[in-house]
Protein backbone atom coordinates (compact mmCIF):
# COMPACT_ATOMS: atom_id res chain seq x y z
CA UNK A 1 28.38 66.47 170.81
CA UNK A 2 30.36 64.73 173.54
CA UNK A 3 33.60 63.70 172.04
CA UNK A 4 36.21 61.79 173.91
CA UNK A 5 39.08 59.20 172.92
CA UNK A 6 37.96 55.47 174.56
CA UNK A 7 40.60 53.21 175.97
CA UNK A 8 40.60 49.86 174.43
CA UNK A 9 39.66 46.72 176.41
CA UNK A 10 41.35 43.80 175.20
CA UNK A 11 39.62 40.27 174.18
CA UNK A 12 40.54 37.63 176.58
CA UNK A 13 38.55 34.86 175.73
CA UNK A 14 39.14 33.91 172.27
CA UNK A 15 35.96 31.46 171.64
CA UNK A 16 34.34 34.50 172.93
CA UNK A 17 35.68 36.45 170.24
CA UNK A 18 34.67 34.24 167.68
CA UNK A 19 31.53 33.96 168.96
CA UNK A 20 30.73 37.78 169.34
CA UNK A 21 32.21 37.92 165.63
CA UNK A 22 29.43 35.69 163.91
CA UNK A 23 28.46 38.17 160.91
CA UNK A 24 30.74 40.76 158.99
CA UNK A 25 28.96 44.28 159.05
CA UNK A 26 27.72 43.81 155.34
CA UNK A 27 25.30 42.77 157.34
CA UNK A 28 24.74 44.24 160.17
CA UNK A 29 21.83 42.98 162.77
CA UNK A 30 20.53 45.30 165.97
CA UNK A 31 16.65 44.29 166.47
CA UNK A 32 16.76 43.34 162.97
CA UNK A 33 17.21 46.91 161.89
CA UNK A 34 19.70 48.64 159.60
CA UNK A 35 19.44 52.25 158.22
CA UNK A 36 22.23 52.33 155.97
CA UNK A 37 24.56 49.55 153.84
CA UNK A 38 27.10 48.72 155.70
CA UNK A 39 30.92 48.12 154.77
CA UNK A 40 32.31 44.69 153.71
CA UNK A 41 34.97 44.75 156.46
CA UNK A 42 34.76 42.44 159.45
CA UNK A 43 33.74 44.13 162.98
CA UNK A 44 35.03 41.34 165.53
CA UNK A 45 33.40 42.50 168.56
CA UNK A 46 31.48 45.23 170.08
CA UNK A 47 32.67 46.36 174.14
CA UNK A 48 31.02 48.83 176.42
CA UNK A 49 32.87 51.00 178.35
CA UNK A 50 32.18 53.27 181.06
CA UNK A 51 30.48 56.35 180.68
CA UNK A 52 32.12 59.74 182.09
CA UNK A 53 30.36 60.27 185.71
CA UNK A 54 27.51 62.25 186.19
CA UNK A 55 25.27 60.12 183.47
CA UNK A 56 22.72 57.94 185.17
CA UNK A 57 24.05 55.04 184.33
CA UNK A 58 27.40 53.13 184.20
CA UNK A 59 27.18 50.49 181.34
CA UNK A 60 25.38 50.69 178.17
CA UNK A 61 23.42 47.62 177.89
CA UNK A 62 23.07 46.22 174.48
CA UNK A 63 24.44 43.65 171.53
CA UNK A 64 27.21 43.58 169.39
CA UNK A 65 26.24 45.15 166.23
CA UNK A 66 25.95 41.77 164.89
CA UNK A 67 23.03 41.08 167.85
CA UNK A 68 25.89 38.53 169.84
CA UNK A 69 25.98 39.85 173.09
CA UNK A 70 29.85 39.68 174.23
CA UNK A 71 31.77 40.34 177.42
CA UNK A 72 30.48 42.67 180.06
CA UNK A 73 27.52 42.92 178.34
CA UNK A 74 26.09 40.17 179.94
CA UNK A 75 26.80 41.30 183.04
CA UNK A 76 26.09 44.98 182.69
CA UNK A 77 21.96 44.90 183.31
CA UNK A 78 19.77 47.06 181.43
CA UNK A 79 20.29 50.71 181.45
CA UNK A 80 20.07 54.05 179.72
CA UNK A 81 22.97 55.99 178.31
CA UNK A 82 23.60 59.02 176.83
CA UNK A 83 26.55 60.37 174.29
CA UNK A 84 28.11 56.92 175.43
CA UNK A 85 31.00 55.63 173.14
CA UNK A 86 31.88 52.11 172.50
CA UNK A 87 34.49 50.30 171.06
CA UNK A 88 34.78 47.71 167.60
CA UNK A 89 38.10 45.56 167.20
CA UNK A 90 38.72 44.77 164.12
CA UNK A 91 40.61 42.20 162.38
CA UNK A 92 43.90 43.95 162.05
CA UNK A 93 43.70 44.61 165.87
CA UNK A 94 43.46 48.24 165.83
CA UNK A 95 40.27 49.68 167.62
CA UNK A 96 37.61 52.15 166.30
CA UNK A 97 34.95 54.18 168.78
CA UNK A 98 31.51 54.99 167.71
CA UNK A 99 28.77 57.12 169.35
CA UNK A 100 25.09 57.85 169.61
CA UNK A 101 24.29 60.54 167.54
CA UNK A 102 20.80 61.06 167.93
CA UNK A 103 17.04 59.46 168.71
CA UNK A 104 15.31 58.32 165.58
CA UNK A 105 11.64 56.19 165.48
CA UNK A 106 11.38 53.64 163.01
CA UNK A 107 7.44 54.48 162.41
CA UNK A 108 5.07 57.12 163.35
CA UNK A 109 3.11 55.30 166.09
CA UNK A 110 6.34 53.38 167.11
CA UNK A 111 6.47 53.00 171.04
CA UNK A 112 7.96 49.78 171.60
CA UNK A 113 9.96 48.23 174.26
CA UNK A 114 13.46 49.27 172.25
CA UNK A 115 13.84 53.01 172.60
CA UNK A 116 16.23 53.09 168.37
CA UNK A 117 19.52 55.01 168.26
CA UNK A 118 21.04 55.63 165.14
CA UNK A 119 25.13 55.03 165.44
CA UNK A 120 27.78 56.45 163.82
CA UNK A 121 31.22 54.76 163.38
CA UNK A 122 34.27 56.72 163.65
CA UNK A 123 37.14 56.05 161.82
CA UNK A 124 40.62 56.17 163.22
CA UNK A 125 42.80 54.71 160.83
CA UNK A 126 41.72 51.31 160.75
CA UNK A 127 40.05 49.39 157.80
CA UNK A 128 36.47 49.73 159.45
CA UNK A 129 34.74 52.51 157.14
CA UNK A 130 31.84 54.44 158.86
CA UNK A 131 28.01 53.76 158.11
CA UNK A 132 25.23 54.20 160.64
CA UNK A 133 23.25 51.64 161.97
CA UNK A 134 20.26 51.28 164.07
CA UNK A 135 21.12 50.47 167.74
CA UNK A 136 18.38 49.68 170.54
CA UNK A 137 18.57 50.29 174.22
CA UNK A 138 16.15 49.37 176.84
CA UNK A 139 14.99 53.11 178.43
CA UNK A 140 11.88 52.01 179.98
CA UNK A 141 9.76 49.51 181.88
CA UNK A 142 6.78 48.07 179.90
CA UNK A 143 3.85 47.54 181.13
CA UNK A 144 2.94 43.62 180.78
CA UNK A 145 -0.76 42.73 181.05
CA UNK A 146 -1.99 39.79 181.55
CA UNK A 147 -5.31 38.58 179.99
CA UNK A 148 -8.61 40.53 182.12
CA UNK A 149 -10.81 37.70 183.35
CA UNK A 150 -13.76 39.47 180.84
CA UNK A 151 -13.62 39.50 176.79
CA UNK A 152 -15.11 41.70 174.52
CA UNK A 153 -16.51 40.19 170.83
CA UNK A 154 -18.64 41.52 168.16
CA UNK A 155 -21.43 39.61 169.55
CA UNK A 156 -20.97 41.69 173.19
CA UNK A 157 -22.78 44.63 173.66
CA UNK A 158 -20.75 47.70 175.55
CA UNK A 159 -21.88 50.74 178.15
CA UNK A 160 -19.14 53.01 178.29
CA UNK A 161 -19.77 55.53 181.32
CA UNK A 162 -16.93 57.64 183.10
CA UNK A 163 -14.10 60.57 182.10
CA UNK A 164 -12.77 61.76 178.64
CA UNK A 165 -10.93 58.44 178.68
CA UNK A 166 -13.74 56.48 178.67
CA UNK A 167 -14.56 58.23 175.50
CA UNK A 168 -11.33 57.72 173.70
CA UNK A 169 -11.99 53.87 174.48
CA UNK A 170 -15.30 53.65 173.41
CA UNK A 171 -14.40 55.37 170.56
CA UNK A 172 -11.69 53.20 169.24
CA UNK A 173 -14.20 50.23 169.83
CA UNK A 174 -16.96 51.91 167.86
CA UNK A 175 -14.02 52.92 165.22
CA UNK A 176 -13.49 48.83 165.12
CA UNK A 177 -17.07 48.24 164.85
CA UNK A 178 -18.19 46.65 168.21
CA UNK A 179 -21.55 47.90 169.68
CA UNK A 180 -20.69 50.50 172.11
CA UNK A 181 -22.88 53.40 173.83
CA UNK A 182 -20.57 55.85 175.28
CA UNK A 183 -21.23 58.53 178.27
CA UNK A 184 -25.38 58.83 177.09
CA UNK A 185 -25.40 62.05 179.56
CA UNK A 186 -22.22 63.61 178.75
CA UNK A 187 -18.65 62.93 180.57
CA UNK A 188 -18.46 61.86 184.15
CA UNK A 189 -16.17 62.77 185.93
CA UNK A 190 -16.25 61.60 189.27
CA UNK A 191 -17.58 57.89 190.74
CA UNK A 192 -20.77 59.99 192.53
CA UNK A 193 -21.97 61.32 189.12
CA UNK A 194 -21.23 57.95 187.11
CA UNK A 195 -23.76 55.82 190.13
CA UNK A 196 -25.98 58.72 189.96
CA UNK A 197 -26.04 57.83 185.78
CA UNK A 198 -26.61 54.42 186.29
CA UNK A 199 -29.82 54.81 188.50
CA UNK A 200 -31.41 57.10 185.74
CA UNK A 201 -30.82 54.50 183.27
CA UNK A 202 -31.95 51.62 185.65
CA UNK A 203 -35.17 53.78 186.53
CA UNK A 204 -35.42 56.59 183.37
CA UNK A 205 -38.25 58.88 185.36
CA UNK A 206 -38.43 61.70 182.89
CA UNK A 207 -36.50 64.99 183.36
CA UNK A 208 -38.75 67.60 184.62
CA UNK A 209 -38.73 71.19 184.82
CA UNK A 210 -37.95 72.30 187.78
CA UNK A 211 -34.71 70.00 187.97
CA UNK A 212 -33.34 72.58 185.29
CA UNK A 213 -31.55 75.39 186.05
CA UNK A 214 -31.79 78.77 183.94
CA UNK A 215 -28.51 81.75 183.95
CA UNK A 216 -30.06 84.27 181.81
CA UNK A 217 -28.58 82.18 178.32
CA UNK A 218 -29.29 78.48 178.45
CA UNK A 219 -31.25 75.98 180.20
CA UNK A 220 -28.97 73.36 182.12
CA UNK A 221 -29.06 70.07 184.46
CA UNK A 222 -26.35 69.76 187.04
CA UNK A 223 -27.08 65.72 185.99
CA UNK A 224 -26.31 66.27 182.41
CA UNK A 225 -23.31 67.85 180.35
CA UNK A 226 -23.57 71.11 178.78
CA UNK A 227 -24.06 69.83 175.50
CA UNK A 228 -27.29 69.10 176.59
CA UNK A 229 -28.20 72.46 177.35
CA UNK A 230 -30.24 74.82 175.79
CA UNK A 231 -31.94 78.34 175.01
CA UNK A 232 -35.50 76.93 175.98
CA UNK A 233 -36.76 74.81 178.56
CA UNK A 234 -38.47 72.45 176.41
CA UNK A 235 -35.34 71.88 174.15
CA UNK A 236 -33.17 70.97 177.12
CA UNK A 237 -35.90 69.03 178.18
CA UNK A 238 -36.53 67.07 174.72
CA UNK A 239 -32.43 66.90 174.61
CA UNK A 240 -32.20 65.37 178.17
CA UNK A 241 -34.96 62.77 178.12
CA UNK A 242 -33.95 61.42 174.95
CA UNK A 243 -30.45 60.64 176.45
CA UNK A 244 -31.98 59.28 179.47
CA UNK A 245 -33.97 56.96 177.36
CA UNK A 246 -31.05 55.95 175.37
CA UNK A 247 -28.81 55.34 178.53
CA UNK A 248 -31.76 53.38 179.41
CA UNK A 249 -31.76 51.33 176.96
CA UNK A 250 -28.10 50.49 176.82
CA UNK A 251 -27.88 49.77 180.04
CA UNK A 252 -30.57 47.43 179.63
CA UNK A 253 -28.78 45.64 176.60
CA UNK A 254 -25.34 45.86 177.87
CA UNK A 255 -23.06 43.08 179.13
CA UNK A 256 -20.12 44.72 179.64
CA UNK A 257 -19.79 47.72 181.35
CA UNK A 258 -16.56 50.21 180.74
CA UNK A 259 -16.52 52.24 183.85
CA UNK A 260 -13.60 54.95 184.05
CA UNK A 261 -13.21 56.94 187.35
CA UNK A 262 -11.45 60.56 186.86
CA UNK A 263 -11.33 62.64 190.03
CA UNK A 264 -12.52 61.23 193.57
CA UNK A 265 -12.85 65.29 194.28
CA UNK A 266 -16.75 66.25 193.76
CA UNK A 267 -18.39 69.45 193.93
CA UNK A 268 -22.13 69.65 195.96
CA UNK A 269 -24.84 71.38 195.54
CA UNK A 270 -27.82 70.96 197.89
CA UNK A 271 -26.41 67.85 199.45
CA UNK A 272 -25.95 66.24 195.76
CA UNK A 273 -23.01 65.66 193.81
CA UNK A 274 -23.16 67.11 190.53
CA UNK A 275 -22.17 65.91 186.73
CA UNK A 276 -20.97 69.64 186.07
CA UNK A 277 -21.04 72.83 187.54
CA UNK A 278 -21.88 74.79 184.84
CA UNK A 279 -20.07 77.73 185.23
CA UNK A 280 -22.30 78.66 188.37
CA UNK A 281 -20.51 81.09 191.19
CA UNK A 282 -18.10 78.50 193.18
CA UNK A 283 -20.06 80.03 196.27
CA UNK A 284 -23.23 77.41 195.13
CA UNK A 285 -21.14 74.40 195.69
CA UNK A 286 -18.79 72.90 198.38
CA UNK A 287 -15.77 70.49 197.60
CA UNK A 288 -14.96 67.55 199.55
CA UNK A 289 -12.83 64.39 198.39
CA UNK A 290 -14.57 60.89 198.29
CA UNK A 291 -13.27 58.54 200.69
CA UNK A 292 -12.15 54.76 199.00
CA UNK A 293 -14.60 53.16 201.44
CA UNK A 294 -17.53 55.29 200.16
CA UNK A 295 -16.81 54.58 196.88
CA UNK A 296 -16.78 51.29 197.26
CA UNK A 297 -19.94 51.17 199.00
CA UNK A 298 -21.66 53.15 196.44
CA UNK A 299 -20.53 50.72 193.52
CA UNK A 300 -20.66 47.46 195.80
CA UNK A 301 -25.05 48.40 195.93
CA UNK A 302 -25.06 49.15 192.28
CA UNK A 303 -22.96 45.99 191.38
CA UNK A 304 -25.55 44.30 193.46
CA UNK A 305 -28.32 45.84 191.63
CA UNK A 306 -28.83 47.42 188.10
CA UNK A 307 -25.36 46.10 187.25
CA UNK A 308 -25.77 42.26 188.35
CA UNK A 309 -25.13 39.65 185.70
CA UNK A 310 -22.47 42.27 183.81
CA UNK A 311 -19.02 42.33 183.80
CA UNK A 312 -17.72 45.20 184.22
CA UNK A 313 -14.41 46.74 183.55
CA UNK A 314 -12.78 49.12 185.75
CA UNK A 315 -9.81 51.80 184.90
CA UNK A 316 -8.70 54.89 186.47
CA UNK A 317 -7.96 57.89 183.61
CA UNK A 318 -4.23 58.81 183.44
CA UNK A 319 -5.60 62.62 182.52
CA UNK A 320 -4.16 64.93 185.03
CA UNK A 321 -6.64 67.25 186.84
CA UNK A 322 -4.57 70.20 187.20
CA UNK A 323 -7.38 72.46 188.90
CA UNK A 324 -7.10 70.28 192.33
CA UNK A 325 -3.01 71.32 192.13
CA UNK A 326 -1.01 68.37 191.17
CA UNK A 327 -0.72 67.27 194.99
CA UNK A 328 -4.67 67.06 195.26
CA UNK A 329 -4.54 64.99 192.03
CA UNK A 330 -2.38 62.73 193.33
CA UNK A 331 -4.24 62.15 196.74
CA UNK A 332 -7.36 61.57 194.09
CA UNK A 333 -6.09 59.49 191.72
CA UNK A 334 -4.24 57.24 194.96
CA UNK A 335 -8.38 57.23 196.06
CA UNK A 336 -9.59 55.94 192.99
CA UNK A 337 -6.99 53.53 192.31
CA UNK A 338 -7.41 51.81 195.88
CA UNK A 339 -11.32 51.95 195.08
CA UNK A 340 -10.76 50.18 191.99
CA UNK A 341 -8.26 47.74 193.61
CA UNK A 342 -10.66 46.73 195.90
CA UNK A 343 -13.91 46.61 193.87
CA UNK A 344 -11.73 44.27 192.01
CA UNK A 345 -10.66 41.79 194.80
CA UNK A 346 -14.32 41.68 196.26
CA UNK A 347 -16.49 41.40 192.98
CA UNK A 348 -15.77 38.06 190.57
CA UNK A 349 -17.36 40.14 187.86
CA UNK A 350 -14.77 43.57 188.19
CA UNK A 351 -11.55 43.46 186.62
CA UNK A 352 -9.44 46.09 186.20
CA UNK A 353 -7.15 47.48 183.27
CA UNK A 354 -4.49 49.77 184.30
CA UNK A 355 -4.79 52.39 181.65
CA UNK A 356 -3.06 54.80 184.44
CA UNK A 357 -0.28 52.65 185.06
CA UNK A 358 0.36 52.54 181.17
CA UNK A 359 0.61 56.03 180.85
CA UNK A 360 2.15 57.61 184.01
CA UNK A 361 4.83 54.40 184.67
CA UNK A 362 5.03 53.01 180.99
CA UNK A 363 5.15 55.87 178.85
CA UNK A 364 6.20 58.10 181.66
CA UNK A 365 7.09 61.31 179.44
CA UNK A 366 5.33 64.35 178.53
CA UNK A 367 5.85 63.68 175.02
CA UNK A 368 2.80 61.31 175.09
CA UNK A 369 0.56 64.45 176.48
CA UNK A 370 -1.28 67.01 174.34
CA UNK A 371 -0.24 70.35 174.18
CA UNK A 372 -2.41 71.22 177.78
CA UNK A 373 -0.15 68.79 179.30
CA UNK A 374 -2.67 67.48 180.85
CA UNK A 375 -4.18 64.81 178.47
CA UNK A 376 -2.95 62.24 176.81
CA UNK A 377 -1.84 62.33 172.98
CA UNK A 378 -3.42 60.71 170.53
CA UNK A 379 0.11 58.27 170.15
CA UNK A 380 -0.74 57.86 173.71
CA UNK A 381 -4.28 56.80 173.38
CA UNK A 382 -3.43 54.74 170.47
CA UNK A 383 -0.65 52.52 172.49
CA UNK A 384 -3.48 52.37 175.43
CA UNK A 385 -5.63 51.05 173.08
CA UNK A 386 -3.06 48.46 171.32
CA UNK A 387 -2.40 47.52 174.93
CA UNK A 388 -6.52 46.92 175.50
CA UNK A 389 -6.64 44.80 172.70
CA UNK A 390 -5.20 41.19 173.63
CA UNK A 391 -5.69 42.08 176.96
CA UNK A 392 -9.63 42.34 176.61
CA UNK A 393 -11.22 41.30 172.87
CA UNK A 394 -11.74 37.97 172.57
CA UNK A 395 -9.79 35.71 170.42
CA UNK A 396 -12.11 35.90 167.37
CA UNK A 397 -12.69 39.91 167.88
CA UNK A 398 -8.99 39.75 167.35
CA UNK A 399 -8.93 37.65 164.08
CA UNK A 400 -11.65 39.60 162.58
CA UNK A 401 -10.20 43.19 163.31
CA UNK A 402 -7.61 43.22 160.00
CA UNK A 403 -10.71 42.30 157.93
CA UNK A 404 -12.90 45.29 159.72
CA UNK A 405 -10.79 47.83 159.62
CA UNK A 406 -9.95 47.19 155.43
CA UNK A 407 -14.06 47.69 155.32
CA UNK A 408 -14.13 50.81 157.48
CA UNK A 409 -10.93 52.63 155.58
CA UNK A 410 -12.53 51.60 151.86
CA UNK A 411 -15.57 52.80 153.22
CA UNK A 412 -13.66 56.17 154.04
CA UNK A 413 -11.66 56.27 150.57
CA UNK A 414 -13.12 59.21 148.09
CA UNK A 415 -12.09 57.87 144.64
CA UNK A 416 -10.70 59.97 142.05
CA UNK A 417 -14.08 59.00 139.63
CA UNK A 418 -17.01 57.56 141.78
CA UNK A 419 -18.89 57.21 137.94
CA UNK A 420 -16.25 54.60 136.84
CA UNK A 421 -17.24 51.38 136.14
CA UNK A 422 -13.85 50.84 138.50
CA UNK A 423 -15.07 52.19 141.51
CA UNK A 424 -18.72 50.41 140.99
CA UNK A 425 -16.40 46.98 141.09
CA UNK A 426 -14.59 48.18 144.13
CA UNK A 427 -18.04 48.83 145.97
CA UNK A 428 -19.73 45.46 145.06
CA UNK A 429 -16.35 43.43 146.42
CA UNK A 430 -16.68 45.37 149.57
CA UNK A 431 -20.49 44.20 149.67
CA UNK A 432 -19.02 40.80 149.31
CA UNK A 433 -16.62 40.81 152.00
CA UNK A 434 -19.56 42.45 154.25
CA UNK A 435 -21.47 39.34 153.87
CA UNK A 436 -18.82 36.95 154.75
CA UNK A 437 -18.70 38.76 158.42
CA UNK A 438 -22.79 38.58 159.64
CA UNK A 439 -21.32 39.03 163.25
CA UNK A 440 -20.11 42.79 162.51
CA UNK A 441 -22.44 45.34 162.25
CA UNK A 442 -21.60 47.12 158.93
CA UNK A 443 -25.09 48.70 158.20
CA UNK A 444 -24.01 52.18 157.37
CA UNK A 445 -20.81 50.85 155.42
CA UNK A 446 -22.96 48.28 153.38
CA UNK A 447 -25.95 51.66 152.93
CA UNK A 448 -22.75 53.92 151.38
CA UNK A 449 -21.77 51.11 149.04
CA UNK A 450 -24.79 50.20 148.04
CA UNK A 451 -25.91 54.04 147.41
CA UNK A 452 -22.69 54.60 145.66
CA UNK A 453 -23.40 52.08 142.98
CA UNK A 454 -27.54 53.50 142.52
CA UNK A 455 -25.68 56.91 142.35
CA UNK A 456 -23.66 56.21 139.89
CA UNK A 457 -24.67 53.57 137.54
């Protein structure tokens, strides 16, 4: 660890003193945070000092440890810091130096504004004993986002169509309990497959034969996902058309519409852009990047047409796409986000969430990507979603979401004796609280309590 002696700057101002003094460290207060009990004695004032050169930054930023800022602390700005020491005066007038020691979070799924430092005093012969505190600095710039002109309740019903990330939205909404379809025909990756999506669902002619391709193992659709694929004909056929119908469907239900755009790059195959190339010879298709004005045009006709009367909400995924070299992602993703921006600005009923800007300027760090390094991790999609939340549920969804999600994790609990008369009580509560929220959809939840008690009594 970086050790060196710090030269003392001396109080000048002595209401300022007493003002950065305030609170003896008994009782220590950074963000509201201690980790440790702190010593009886009196800290009178906390002073940054300069950091050796070659760090980033000049001043650490921050509060006294009794949360007064004091001094040059005001004037310093907000910054980063690393192995920085700082000085405490203390009654008897004789100075003591402290340093980071290392990060620590103060919860699992902790990503807040304050980046927490635990702090360790050093004693030098004065009468300030050491404990270690929790100490925040300001290492990032959050992402602030204002409410999208577009809610989502319980009594909305939701389309999800686009990349991976589209998924991990959807997901989280069906998690909470709102009425979501996600991706009917498998991900979509690019803005040429998600139209071509839509007008299947707006007119669901049924999937015929001879739009399916056969490599010697499975039936496929160069529409569809490969999940939808299959050893015979007919069962890719049965598989297809019943997604088709249910696209269909929620399309035809749906008021908002969750549209993610992953990659403006699309592969062709006869003139057509296809959903997924499944594992055909690269020699079958040719690649070409979509222009932001053809995108727009594309969505501009569909906005006008099987989308009209929905409001729609537009995001570009943050998940890297490696394959087109991180300098033909970048060029794609600059696309899409100019597409979006200008959907946006032209159509009352598009609004955009910047789930990219979140991850790639907010979060900014490779911690908050899975181990491919090329999606985001699940504390990642978590903080996108926490972000989603007051930006896009409505007021009441918002309310109601404590109550749903006690519902959904009883309805998850495995007790230690389902037979007791206990866990029959538990079950018939949970009934109860069902009924006092009609606008949720807890069918399966209220079908597993219900058959719980049957079973058991």
């Amino acid at each position: 660890m970086y050790k060196r002696q710090p030269q003392c700057k001396q109080l000048v101002d002595s209401q300022q003193h007493r003002r950065a003094v305030g609170r003896s460290p008994a009782q220590p207060r950074a963000e509201g945070h201690a980790l440790a009990e702190a010593d009886s004695h009196p800290v009178h004032a906390v002073m940054p000092l300069h950091q050796p050169e070659g760090f980033e930054t000049d001043v650490f930023f921050g509060s006294a440890v009794h949360g007064q800022p004091f001094g040059a602390e005001l004037r310093a700005g907000r910054s980063g810091a690393h192995h920085l020491h700082l000085v405490i005066k203390a009654r008897n007038g004789e100075h003591d130096g402290f340093q980071i020691v290392k990060p620590v979070r103060t919860t699992a799924q902790d990503v807040e504004t304050q980046i927490y430092f635990a702090v360790c005093f050093q004693n030098h012969r004065t009468k300030v004993r050491n404990f270690v505190h929790l100490y925040a600095m300001k290492f990032r710039t959050e992402i602030e986002i204002t409410s999208l002109g577009v809610k989502i309740g319980y009594e909305n019903r939701v389309l999800a169509l686009g990349s991976c990330f589209a998924a991990h939205i959807a997901r989280k909404l069906a998690g909470a309990k709102f009425r979501v379809a996600e991706n009917p025909s498998g991900i979509l990756f690019n803005p040429l497959s998600i139209a071509a999506a839509i007008r299947s669902y707006a007119d669901p002619a049924p999937v015929t034969r001879g739009e399916l391709g056969f490599d010697g193992e499975v039936w496929h659709h160069f529409g569809f996902h490969g999940d939808f694929s299959a050893p015979t004909a007919d069962e890719a056929l049965q598989k297809m058309n019943a997604a088709r119908q249910a696209g269909a469907d929620a399309l035809r239900t749906a008021d908002r519409i969750v549209l993610t755009f992953g990659t403006a790059w699309v592969y062709e195959r006869q003139g057509e852009a296809v959903a997924n190339c499944h594992r055909r010879p690269a020699a079958e298709f040719s690649r070409r990047r979509l222009s932001v004005e053809e995108i727009v045009e594309t969505f501009a006709e569909l906005i006008e047409g099987p989308l009209a009367g929905k409001q729609i909400i537009l995001t570009v995924s943050p998940v890297r796409h490696t394959g087109d070299t991180l300098a033909g992602n970048a060029v794609s993703k600059a696309a899409l986000r100019l597409a979006a921006e200008e959907l946006a600005a032209a159509h009352a009923a598009v609004h955009y969430f910047p789930a990219y800007e979140v991850l790639n300027d907010d979060l900014r760090d490779y911690r908050f990507y899975a181990d491919d390094l090329v999606h985001p991790s699940a504390q990642a999609i978590q903080y996108v979603w926490e972000k989603f939340i007051p930006a896009v549920l409505s007021d009441e969804a918002r309310r109601l979401l404590p109550d749903v999600r006690h519902i959904v994790v009883a309805a998850a609990h495995r007790p230690r004796n389902p037979r007791s008369e206990a866990y029959r009580e538990f079950c018939r509560r949970r009934i109860g609280e069902i009924a006092a929220l009609p606008q949720v959809d807890f069918q399966a939840e209220e079908e597993y309590f219900r058959r719980c008690i049957e079973i058991n009594s």
